[in-house]
PDB file of N, CA and C in Angstrom:
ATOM      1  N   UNK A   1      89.856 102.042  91.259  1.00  0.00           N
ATOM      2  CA  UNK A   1      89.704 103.346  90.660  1.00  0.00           C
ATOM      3  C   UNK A   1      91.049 103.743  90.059  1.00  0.00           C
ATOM      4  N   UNK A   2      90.762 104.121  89.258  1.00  0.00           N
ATOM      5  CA  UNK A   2      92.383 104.658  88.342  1.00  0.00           C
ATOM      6  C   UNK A   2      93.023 106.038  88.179  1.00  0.00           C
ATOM      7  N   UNK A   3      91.800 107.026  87.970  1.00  0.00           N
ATOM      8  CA  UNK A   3      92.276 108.457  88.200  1.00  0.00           C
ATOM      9  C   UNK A   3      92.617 108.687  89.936  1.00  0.00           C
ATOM     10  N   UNK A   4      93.435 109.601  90.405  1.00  0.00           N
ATOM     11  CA  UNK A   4      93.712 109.945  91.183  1.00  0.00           C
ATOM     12  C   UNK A   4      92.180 110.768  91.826  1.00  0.00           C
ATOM     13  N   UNK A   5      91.818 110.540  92.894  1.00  0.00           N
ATOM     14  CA  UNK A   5      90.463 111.624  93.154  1.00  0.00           C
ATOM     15  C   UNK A   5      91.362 112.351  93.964  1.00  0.00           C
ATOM     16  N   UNK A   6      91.168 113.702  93.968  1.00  0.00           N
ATOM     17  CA  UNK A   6      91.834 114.644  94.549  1.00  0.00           C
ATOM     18  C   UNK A   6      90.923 115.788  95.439  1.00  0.00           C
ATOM     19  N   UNK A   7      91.341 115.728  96.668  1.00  0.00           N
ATOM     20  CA  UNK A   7      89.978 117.166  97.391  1.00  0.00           C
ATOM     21  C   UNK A   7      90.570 118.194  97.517  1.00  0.00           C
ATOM     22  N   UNK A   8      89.662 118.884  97.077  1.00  0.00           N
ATOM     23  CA  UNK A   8      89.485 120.559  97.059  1.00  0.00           C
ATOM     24  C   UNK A   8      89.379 121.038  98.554  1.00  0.00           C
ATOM     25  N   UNK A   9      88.458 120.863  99.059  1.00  0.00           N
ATOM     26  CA  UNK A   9      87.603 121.650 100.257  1.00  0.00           C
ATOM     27  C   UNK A   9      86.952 120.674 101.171  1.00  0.00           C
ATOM     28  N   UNK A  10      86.639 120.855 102.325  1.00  0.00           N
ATOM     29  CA  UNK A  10      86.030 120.408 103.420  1.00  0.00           C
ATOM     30  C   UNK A  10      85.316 120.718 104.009  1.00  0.00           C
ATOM     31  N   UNK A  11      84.253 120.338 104.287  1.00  0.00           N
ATOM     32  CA  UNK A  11      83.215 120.901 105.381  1.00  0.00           C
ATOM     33  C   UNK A  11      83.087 119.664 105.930  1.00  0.00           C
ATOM     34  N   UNK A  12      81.929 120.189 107.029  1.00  0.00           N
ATOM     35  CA  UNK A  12      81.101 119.594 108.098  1.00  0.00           C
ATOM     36  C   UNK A  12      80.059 120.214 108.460  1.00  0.00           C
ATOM     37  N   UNK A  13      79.297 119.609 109.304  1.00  0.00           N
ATOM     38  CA  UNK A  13      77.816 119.872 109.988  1.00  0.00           C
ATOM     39  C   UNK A  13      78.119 118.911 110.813  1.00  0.00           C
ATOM     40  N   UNK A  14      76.797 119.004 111.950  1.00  0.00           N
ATOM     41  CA  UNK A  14      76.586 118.132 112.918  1.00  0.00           C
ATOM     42  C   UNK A  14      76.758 116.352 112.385  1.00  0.00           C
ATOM     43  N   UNK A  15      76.078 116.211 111.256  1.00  0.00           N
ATOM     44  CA  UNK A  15      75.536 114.947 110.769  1.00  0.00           C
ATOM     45  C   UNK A  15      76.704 114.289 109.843  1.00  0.00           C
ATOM     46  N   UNK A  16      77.343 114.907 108.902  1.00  0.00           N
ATOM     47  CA  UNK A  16      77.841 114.410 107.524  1.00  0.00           C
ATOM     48  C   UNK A  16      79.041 115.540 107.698  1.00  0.00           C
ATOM     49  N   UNK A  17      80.210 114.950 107.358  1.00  0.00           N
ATOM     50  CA  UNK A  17      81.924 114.966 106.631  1.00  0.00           C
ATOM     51  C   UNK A  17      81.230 115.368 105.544  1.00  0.00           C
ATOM     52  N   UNK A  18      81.629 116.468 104.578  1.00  0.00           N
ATOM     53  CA  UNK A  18      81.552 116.767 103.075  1.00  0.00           C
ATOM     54  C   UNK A  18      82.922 117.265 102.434  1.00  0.00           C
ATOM     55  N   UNK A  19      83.596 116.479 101.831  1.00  0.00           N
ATOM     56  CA  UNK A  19      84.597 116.742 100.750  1.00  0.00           C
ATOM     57  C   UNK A  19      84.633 117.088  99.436  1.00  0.00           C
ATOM     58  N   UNK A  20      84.569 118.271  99.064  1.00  0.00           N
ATOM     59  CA  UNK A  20      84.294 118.650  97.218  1.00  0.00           C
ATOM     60  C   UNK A  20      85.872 118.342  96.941  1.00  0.00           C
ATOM     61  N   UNK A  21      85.462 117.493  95.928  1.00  0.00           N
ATOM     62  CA  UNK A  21      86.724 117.022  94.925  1.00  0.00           C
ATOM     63  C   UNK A  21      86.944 117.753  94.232  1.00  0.00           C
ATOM     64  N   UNK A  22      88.225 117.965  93.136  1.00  0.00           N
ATOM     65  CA  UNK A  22      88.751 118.830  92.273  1.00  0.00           C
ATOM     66  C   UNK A  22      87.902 119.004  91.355  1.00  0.00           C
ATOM     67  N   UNK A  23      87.137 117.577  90.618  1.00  0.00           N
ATOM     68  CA  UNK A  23      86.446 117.747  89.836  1.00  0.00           C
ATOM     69  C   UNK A  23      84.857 118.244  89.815  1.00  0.00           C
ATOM     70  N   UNK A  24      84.768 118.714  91.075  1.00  0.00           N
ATOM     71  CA  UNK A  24      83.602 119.290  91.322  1.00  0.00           C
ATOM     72  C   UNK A  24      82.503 117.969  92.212  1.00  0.00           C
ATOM     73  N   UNK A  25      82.750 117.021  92.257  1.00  0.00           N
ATOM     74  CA  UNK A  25      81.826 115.845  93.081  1.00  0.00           C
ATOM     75  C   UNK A  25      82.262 116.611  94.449  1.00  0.00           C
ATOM     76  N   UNK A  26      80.624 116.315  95.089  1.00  0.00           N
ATOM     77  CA  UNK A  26      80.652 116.282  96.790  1.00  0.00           C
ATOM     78  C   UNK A  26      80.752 114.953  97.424  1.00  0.00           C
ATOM     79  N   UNK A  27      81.935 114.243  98.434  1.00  0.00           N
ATOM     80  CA  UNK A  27      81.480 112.820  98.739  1.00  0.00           C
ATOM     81  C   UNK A  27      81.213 113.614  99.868  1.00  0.00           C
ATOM     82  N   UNK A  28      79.540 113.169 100.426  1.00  0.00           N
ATOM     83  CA  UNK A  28      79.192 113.216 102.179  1.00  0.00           C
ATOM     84  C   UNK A  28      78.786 111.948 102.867  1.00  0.00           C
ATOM     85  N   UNK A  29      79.739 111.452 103.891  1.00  0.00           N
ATOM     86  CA  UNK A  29      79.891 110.560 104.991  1.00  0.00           C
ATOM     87  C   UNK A  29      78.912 110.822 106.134  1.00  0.00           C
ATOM     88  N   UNK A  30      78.400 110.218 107.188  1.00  0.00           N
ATOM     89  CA  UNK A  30      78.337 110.509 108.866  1.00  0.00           C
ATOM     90  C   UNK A  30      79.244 110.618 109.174  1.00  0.00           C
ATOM     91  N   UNK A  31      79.576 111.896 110.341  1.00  0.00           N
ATOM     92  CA  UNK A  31      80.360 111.853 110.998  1.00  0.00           C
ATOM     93  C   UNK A  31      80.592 110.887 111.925  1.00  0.00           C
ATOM     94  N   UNK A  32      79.776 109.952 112.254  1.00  0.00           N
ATOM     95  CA  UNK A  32      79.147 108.602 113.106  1.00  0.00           C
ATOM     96  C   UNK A  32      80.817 107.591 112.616  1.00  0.00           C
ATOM     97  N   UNK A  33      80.660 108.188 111.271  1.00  0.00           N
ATOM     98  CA  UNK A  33      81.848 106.731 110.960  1.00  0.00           C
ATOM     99  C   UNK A  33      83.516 107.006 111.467  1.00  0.00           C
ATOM    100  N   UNK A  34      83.323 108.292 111.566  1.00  0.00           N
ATOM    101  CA  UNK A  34      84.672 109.293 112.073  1.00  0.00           C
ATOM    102  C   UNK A  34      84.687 109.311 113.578  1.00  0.00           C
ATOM    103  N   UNK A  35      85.058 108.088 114.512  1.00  0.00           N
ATOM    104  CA  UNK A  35      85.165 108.714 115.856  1.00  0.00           C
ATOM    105  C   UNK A  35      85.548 109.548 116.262  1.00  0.00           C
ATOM    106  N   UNK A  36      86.961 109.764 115.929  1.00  0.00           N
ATOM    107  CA  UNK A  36      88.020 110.818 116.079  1.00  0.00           C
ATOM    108  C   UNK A  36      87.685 112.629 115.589  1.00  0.00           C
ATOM    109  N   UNK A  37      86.717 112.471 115.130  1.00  0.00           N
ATOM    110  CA  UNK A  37      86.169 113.510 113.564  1.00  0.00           C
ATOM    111  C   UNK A  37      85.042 113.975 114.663  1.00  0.00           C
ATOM    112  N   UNK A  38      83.593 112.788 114.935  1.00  0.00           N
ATOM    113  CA  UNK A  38      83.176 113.047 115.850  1.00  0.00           C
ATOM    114  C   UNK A  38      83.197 113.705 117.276  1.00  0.00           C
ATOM    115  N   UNK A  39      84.451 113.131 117.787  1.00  0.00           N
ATOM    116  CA  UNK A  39      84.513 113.453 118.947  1.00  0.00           C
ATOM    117  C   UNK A  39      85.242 115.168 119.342  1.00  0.00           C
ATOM    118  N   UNK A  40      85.792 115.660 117.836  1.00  0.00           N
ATOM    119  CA  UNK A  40      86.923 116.526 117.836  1.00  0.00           C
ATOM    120  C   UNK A  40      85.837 118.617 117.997  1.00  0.00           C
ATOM    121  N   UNK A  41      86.675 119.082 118.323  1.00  0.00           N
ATOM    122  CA  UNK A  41      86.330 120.281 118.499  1.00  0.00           C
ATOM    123  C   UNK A  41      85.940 121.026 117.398  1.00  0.00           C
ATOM    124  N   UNK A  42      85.099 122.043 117.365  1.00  0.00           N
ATOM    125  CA  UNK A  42      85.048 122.750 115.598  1.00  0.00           C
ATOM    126  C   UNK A  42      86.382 123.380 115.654  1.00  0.00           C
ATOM    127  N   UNK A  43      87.241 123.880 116.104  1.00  0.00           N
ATOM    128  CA  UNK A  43      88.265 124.425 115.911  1.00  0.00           C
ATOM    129  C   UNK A  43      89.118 123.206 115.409  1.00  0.00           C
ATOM    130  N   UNK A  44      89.269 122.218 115.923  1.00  0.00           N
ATOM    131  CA  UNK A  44      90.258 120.775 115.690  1.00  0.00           C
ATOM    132  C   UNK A  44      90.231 120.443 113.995  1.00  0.00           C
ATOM    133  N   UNK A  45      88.855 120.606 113.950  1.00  0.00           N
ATOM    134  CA  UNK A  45      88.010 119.921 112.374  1.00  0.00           C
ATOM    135  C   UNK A  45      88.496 120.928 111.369  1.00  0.00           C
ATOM    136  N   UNK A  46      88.597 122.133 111.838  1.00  0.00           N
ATOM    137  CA  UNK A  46      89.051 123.029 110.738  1.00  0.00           C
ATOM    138  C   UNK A  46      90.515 123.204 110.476  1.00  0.00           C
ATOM    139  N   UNK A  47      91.155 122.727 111.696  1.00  0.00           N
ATOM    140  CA  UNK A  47      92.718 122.426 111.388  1.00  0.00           C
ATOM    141  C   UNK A  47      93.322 121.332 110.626  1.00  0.00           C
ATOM    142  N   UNK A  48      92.390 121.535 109.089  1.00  0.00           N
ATOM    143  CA  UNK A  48      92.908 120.262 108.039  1.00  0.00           C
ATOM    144  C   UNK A  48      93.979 120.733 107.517  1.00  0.00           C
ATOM    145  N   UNK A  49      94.634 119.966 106.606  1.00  0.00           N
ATOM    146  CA  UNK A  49      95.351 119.838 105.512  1.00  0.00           C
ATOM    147  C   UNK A  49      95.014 118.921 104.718  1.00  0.00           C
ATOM    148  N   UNK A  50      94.868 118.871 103.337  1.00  0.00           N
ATOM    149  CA  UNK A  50      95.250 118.196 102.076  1.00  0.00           C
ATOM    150  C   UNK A  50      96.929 117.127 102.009  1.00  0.00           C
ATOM    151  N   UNK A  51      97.330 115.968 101.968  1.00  0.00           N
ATOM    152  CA  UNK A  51      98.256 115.557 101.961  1.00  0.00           C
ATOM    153  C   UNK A  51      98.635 114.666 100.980  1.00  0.00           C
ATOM    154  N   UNK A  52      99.539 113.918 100.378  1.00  0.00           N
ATOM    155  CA  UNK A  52     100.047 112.602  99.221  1.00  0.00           C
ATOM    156  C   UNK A  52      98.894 113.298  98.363  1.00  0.00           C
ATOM    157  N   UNK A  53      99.788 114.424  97.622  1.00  0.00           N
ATOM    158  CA  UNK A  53      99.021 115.015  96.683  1.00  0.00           C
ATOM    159  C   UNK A  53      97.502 115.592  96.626  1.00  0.00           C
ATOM    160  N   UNK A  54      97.116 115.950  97.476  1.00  0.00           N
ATOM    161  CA  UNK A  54      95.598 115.608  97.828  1.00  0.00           C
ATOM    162  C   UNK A  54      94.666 115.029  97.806  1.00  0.00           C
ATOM    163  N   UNK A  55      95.016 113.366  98.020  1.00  0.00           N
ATOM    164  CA  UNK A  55      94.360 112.522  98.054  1.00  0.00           C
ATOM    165  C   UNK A  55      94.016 111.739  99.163  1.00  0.00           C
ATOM    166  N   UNK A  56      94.850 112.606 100.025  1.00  0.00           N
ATOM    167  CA  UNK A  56      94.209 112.287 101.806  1.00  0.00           C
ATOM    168  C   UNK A  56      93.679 113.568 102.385  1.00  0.00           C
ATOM    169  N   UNK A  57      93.744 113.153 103.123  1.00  0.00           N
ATOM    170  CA  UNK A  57      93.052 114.668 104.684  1.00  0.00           C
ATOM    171  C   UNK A  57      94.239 114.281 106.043  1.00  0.00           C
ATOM    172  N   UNK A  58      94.681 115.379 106.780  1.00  0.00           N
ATOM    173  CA  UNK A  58      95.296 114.678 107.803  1.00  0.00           C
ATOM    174  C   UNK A  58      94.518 116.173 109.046  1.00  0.00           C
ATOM    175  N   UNK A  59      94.356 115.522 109.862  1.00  0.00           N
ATOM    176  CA  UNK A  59      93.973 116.290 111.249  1.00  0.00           C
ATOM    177  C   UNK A  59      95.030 116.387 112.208  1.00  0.00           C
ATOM    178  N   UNK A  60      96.348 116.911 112.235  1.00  0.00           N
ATOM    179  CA  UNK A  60      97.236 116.884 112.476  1.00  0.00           C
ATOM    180  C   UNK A  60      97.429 116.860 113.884  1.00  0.00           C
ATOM    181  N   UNK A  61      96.592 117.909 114.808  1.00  0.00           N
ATOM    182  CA  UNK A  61      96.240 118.025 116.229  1.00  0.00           C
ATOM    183  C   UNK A  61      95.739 116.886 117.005  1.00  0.00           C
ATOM    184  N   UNK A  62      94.474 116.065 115.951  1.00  0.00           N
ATOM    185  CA  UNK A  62      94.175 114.746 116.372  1.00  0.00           C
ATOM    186  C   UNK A  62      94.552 113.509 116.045  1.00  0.00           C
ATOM    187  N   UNK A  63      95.889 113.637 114.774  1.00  0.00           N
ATOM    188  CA  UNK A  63      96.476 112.708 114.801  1.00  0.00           C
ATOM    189  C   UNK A  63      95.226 111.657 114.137  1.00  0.00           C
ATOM    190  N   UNK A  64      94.677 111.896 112.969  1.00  0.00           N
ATOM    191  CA  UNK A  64      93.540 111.516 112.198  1.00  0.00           C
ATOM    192  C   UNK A  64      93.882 111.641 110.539  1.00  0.00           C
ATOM    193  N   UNK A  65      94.089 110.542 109.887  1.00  0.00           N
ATOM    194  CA  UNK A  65      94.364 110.626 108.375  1.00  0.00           C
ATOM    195  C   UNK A  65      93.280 110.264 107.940  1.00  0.00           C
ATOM    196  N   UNK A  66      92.686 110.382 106.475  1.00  0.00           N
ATOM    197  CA  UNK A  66      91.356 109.337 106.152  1.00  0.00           C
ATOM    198  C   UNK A  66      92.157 109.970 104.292  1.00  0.00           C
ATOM    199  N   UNK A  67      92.382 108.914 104.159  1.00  0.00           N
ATOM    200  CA  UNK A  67      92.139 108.555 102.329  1.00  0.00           C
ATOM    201  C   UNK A  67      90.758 109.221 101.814  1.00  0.00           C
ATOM    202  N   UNK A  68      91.082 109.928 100.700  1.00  0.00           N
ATOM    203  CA  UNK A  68      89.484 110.043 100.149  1.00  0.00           C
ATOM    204  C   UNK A  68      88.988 109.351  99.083  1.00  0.00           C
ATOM    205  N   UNK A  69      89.812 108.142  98.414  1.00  0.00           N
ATOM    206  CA  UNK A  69      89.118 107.388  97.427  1.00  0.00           C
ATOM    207  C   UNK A  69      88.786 105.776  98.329  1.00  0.00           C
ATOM    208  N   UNK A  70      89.148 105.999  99.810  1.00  0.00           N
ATOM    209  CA  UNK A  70      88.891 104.813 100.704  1.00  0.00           C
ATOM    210  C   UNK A  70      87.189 105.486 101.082  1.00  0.00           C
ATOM    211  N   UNK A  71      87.161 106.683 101.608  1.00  0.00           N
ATOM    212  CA  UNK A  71      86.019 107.519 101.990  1.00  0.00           C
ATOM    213  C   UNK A  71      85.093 107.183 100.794  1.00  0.00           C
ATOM    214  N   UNK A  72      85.260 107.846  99.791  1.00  0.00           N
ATOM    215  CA  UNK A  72      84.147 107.297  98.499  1.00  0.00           C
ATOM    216  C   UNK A  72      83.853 105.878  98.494  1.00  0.00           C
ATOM    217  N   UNK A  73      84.961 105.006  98.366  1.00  0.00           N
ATOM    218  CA  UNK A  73      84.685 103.637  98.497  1.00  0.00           C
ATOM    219  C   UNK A  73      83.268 102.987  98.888  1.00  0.00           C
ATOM    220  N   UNK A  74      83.308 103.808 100.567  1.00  0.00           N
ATOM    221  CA  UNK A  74      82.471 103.075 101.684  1.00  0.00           C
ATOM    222  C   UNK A  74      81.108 103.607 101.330  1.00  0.00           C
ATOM    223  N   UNK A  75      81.816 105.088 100.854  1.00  0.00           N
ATOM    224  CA  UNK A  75      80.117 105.635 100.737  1.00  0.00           C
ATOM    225  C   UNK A  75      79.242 105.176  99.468  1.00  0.00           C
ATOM    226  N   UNK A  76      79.949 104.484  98.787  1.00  0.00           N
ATOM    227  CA  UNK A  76      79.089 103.308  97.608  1.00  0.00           C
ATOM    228  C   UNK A  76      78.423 102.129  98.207  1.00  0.00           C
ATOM    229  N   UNK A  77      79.600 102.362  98.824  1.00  0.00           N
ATOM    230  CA  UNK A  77      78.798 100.434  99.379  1.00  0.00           C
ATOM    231  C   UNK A  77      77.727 100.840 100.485  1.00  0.00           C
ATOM    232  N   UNK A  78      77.673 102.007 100.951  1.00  0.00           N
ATOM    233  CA  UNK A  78      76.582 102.350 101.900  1.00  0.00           C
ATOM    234  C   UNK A  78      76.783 101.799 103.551  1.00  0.00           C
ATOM    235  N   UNK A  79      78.362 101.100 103.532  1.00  0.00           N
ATOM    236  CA  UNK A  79      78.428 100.451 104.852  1.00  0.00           C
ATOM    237  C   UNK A  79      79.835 101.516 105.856  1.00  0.00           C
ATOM    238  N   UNK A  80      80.159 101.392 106.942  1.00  0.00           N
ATOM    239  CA  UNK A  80      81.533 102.098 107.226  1.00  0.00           C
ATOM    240  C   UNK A  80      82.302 100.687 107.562  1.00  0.00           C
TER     241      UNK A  80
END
């Protein structure tokens, strides 16, 4: 991929990670593929940051990074 994908915003639900990108795309994951994500508190999950320009996520409390053009990646190929 060549443009930089960059995230805006974050959510969650029980089921699916949702990241809206700058350019307006939603990528949604299982949280299934996120142990750390999974296992974490709703208070934990909301203690994000945007990081390396906003092209990661870091969970700073849980000590949890995830790339978001690695995240899109997987969610093409349909596998984690």
């Amino acid at each position: 991929m060549n443009a930089l994908i960059k995230g805006k915003e974050v959510h969650f639900d029980d089921e699916y990670l949702h990241v809206k990108l700058e350019d307006g795309r939603i990528i949604s994951t299982p949280m299934e593929w996120y142990k750390p994500l999974k296992e974490a508190s709703i208070s934990q999950l909301k203690e994000y940051k945007f990081i390396c320009m906003s092209i990661g996520i870091e969970w700073e409390n849980i000590d949890y990074h995830l790339n978001i053009e690695s995240m899109l990646e997987v969610s093409l190929k349909g596998v984690a």
